[in-house]
C-alpha atoms as a PDB file:
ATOM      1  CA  UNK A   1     -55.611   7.334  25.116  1.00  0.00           C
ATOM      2  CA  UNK A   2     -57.211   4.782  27.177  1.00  0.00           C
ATOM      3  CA  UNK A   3     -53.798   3.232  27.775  1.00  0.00           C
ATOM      4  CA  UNK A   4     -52.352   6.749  29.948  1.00  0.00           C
ATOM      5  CA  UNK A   5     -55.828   7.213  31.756  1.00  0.00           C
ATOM      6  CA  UNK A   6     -55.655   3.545  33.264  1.00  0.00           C
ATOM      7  CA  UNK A   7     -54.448   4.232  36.515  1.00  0.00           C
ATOM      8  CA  UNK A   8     -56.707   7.150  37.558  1.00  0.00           C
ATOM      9  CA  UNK A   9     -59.918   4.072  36.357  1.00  0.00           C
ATOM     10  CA  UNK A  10     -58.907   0.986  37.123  1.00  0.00           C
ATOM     11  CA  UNK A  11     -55.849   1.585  39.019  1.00  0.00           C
ATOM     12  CA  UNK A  12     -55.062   0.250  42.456  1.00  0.00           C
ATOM     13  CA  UNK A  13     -56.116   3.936  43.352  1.00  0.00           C
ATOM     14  CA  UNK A  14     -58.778   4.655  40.695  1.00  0.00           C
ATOM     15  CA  UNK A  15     -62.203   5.247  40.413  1.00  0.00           C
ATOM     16  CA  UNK A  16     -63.508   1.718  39.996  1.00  0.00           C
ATOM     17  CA  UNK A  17     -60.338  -0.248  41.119  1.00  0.00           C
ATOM     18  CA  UNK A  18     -60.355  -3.003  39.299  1.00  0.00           C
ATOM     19  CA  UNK A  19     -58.837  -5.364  41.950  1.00  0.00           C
ATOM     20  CA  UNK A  20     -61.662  -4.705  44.285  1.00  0.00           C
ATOM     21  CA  UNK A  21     -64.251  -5.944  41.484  1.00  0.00           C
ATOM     22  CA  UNK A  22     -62.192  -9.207  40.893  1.00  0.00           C
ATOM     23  CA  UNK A  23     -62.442  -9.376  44.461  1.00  0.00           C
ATOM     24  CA  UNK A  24     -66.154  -9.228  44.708  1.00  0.00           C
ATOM     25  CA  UNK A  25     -66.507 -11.470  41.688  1.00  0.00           C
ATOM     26  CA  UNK A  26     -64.367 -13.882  43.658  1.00  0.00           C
ATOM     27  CA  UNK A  27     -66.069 -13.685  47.291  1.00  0.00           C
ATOM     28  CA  UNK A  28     -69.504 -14.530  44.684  1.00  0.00           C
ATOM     29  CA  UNK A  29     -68.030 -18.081  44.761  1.00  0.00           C
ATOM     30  CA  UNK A  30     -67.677 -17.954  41.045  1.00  0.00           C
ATOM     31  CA  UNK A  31     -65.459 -21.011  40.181  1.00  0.00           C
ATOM     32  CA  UNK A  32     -62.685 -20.718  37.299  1.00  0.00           C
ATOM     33  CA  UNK A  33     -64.738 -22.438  35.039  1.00  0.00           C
ATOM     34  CA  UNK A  34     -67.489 -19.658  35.949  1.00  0.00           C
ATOM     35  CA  UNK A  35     -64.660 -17.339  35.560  1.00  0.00           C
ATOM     36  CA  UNK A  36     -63.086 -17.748  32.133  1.00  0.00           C
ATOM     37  CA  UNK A  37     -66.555 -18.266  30.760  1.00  0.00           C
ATOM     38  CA  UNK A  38     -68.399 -15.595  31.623  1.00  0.00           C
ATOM     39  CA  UNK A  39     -65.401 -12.971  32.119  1.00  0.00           C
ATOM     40  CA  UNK A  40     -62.166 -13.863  30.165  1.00  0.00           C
ATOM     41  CA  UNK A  41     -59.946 -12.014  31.259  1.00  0.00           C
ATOM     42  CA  UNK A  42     -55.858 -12.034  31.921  1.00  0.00           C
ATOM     43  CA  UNK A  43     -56.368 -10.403  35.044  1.00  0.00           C
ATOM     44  CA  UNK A  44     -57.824 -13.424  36.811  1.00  0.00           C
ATOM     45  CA  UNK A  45     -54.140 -14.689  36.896  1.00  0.00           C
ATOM     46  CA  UNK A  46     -53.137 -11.084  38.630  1.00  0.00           C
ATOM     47  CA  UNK A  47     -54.593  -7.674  38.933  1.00  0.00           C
ATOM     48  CA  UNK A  48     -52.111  -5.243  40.215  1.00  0.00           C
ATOM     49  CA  UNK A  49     -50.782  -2.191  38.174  1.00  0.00           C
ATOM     50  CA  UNK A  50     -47.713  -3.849  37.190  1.00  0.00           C
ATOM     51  CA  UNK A  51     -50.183  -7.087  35.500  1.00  0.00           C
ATOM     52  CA  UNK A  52     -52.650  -4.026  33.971  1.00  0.00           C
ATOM     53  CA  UNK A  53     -49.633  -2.372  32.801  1.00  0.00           C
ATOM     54  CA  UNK A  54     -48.099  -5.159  31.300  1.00  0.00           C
ATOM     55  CA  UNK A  55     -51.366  -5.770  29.500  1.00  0.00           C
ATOM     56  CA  UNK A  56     -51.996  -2.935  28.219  1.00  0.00           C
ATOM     57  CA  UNK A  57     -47.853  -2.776  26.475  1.00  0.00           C
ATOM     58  CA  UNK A  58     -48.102  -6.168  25.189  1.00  0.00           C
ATOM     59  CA  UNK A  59     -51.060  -5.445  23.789  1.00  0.00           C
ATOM     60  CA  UNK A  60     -49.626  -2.644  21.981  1.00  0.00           C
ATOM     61  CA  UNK A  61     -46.855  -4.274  20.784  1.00  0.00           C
ATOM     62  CA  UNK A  62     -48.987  -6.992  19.445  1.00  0.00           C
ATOM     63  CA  UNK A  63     -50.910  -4.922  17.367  1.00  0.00           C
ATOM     64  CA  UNK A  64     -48.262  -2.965  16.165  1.00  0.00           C
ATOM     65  CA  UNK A  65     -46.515  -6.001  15.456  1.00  0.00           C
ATOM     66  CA  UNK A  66     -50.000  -7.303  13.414  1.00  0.00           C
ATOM     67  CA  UNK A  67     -49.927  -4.072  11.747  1.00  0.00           C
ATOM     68  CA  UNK A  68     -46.912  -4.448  10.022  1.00  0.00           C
ATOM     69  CA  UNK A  69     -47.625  -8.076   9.008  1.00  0.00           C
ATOM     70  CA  UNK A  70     -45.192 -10.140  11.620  1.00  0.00           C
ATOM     71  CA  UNK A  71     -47.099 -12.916  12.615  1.00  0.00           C
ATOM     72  CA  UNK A  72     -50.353 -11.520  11.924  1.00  0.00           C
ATOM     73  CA  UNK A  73     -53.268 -14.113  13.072  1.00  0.00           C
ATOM     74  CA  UNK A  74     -50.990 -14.658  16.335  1.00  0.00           C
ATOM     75  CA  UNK A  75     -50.679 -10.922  17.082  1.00  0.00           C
ATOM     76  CA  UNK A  76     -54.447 -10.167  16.350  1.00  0.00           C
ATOM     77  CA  UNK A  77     -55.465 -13.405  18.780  1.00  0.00           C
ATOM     78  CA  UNK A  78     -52.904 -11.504  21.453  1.00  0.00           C
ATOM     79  CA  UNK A  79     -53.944  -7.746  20.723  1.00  0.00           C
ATOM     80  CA  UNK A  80     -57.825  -9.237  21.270  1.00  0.00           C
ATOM     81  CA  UNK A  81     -56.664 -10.993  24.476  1.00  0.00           C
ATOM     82  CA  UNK A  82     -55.218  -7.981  25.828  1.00  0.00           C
ATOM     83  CA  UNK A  83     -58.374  -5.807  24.665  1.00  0.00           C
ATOM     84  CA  UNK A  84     -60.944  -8.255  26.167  1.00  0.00           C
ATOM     85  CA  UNK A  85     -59.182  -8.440  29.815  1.00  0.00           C
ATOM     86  CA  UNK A  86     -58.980  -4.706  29.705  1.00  0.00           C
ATOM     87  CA  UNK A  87     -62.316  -4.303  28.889  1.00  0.00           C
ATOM     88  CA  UNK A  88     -63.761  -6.666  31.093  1.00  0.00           C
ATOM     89  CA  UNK A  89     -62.333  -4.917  34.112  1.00  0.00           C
ATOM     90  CA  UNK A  90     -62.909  -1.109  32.483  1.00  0.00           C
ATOM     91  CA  UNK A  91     -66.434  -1.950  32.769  1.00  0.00           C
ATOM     92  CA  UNK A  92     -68.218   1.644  32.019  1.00  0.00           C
ATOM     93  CA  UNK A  93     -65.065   3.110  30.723  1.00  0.00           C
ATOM     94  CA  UNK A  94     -65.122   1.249  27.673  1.00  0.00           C
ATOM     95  CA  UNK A  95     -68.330  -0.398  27.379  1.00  0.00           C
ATOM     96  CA  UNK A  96     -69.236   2.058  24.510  1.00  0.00           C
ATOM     97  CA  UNK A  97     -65.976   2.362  22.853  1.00  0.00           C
ATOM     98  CA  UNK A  98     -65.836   1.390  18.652  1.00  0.00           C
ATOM     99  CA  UNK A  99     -62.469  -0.794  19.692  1.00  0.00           C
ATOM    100  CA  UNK A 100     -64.756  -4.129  20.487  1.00  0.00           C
ATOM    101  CA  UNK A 101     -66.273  -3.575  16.649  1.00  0.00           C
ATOM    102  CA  UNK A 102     -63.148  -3.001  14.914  1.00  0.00           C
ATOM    103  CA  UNK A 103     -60.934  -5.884  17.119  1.00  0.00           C
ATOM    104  CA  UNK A 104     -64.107  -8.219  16.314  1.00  0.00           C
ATOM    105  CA  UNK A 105     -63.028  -7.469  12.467  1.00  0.00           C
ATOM    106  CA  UNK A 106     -59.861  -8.374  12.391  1.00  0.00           C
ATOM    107  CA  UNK A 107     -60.712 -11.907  14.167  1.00  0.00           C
ATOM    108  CA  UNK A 108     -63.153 -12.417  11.818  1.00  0.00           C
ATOM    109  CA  UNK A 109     -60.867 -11.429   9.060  1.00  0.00           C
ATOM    110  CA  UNK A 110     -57.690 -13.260  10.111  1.00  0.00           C
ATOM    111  CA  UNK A 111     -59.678 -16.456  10.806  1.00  0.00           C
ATOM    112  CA  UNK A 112     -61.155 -16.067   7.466  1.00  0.00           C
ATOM    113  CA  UNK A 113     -57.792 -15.744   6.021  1.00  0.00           C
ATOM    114  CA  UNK A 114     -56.574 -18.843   7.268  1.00  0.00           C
ATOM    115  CA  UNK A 115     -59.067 -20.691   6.315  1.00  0.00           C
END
C-alpha cells in the first residue's frame, strides 16, 4: 500500500517532502560518515521521485525474487536496503509499521542460514 501512497508523503509535492529533510540534514553539516551511520539510506545518493520510485520497484522485485528462492540472502540484503532508505525518509509514516520486525527476521534468518 505504502508503495502507491508515496508521492502524496514523501513526494517532491507531499506532506513531508522528503528532499527538503535530506536537505536540512545536509545544511546540519552532517558529513557522509555522519550520514551513512546514523541514517542509511539510498537516498543520500539522490532523492527525487524518479530515485524514490526506483526504490521502492527494486525493492519489490527483490523480495519477490527472495520469495521464490532466486538468490535468496542477496535479495533479502536488497529488499532490507530498499526498506531501510524508505523508512528513513517516511519518518512518521512508517515508524510504527510491523515491516521493520518481519524484514529484521529474514536478515536474521538468512544470515543464520549461511552460516
Amino acid at each position: 500500500m505504502y508503495s502507491t501512497q508515496w508521492r502524496g508523503l514523501i513526494g517532491s509535492k507531499g506532506i513531508i517532502p522528503a528532499r527538503e529533510m535530506m536537505q536540512r540534514l545536509h545544511e546540519r553539516g552532517w558529513t557522509w560518515r555522519t550520514r551513512w551511520r546514523d541514517l542509511p539510506s539510498l537516498t543520500w545518493i539522490s532523492c527525487t521521485d524518479r530515485a524514490l520510485n526506483i526504490i521502492q520497484l527494486v525493492g519489490l522485485a527483490a523480495s519477490v525474487l527472495a520469495f521464490f528462492g532466486i538468490f535468496t540472502a542477496a535479495n533479502i540484503f536488497i529488499a532490507a536496503l530498499c526498506y531501510s532508505s524508505t523508512k528513513s525518509v517516511g519518518g512518521v509514516f512508517t515508524g510504527l509499521q510491523m515491516h521493520a520486525h518481519l524484514m529484521e527476521v529474514n536478515l536474521h534468518s538468512t544470515s543464520a542460514e549461511l552460516s
